[in-house]
C-alpha atoms as a PDB file:
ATOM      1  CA  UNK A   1     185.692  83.865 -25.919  1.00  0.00           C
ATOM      2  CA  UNK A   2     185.007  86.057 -23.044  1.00  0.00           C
ATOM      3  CA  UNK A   3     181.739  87.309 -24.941  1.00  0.00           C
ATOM      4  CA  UNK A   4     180.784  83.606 -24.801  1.00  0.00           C
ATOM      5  CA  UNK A   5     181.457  82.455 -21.239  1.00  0.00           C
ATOM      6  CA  UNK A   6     179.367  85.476 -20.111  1.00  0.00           C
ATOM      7  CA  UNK A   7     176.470  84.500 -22.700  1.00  0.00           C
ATOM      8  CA  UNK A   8     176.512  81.010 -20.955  1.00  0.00           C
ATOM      9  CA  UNK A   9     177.002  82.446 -17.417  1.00  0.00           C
ATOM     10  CA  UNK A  10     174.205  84.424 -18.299  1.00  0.00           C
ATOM     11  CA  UNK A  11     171.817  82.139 -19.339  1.00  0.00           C
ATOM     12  CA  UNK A  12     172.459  79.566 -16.298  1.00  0.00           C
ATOM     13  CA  UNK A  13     171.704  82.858 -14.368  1.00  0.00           C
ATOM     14  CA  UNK A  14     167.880  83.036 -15.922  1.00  0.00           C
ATOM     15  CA  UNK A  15     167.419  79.239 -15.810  1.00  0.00           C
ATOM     16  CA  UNK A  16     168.225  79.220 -11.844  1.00  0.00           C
ATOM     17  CA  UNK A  17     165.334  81.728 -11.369  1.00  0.00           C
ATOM     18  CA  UNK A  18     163.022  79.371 -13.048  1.00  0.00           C
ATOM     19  CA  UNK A  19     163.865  76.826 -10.155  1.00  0.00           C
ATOM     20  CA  UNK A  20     161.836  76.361  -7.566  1.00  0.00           C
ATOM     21  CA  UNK A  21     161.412  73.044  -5.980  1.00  0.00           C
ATOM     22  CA  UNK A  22     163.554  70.790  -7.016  1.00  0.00           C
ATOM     23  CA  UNK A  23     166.697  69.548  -4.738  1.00  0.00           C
ATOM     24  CA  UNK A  24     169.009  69.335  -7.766  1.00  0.00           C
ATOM     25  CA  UNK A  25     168.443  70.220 -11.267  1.00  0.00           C
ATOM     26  CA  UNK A  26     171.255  69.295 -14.204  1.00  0.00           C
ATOM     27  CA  UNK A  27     171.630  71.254 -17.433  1.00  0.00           C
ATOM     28  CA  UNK A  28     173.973  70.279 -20.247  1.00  0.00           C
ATOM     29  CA  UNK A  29     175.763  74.021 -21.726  1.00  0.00           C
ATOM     30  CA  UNK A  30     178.069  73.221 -23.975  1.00  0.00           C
ATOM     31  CA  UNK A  31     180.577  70.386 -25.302  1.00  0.00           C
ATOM     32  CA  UNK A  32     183.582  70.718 -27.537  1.00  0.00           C
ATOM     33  CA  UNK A  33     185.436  68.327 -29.783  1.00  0.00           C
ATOM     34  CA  UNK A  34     187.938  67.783 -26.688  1.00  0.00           C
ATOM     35  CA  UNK A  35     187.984  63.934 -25.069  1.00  0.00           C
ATOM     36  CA  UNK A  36     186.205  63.852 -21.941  1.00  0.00           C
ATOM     37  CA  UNK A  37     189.089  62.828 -20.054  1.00  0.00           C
ATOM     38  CA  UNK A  38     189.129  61.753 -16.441  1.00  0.00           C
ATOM     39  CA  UNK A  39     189.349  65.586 -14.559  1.00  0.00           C
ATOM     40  CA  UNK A  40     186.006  67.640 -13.464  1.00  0.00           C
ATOM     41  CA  UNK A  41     186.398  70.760 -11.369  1.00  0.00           C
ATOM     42  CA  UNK A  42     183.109  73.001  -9.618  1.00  0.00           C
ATOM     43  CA  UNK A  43     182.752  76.724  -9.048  1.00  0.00           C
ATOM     44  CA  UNK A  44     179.603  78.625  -7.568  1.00  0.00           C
ATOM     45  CA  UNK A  45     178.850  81.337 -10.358  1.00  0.00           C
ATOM     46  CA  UNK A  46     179.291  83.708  -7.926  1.00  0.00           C
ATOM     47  CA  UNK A  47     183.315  82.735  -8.039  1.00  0.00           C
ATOM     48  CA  UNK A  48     183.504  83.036 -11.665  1.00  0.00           C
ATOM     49  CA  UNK A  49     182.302  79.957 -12.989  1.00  0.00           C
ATOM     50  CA  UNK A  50     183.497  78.173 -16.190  1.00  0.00           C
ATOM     51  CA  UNK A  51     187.151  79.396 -15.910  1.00  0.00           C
ATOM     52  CA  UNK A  52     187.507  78.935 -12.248  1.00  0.00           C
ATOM     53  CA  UNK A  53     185.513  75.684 -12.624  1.00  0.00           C
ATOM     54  CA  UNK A  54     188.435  74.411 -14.764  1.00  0.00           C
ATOM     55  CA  UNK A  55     191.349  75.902 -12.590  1.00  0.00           C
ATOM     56  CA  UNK A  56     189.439  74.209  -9.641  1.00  0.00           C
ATOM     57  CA  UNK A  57     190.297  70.745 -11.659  1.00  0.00           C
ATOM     58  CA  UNK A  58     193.200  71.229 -13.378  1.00  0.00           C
ATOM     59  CA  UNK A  59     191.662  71.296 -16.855  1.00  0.00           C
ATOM     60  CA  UNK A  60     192.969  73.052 -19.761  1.00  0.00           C
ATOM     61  CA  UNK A  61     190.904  71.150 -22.644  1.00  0.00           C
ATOM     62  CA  UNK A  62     187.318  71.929 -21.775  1.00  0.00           C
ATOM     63  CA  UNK A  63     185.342  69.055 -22.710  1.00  0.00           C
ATOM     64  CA  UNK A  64     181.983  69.291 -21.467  1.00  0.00           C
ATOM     65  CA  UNK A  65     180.442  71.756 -19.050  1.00  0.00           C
ATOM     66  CA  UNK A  66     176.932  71.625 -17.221  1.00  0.00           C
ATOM     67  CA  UNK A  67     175.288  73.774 -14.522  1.00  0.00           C
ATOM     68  CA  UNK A  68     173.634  72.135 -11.269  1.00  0.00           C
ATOM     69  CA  UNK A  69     170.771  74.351 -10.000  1.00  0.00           C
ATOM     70  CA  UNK A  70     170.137  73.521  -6.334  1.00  0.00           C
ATOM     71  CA  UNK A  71     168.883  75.101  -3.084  1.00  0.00           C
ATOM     72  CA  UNK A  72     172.521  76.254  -2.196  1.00  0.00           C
ATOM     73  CA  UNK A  73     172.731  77.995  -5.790  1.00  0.00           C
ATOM     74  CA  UNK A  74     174.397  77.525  -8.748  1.00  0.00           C
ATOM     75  CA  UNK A  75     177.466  75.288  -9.420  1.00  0.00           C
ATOM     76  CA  UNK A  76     179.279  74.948 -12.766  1.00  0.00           C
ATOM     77  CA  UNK A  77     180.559  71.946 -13.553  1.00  0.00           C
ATOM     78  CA  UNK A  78     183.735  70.953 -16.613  1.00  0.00           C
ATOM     79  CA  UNK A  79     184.789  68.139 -17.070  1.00  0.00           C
ATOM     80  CA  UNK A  80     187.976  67.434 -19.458  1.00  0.00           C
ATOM     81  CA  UNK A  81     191.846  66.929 -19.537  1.00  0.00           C
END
């Protein structure tokens, strides 16, 4: 699991470098067969992303989680139950 968040951590890491000028950029990262749900918490990857994302909302099903490149950095964002 933890091999996995830090593959995806990872990777949103390389993508942000590729941004340049656009204000906000969204990127899908992975989805799970968890519902949706109503919750969504945001982290900076610099506070740990995914997991704190998900602390940050009160989730403990991750559903879905993307990554929102902007000119402030990178935010995670999970969504779930």
């Amino acid at each position: 699991m933890m091999k996995r968040v830090f593959l995806v951590l990872a990777a949103a890491g390389l993508l942000a470098s590729c941004v340049t000028s656009t204000p906000d950029f969204y990127s899908p990262i992975a989805v799970t067969n968890n519902p949706i749900g109503t919750k969504v918490g945001e982290a900076k990857t610099s506070e740990g992303g995914i997991l704190q994302a998900a602390q940050n909302g009160g989730i403990t099903k991750i559903a879905t989680v993307d990554v929102r490149y902007s000119k402030d950095g990178t935010t995670v964002i999970v969504s779930g139950e």
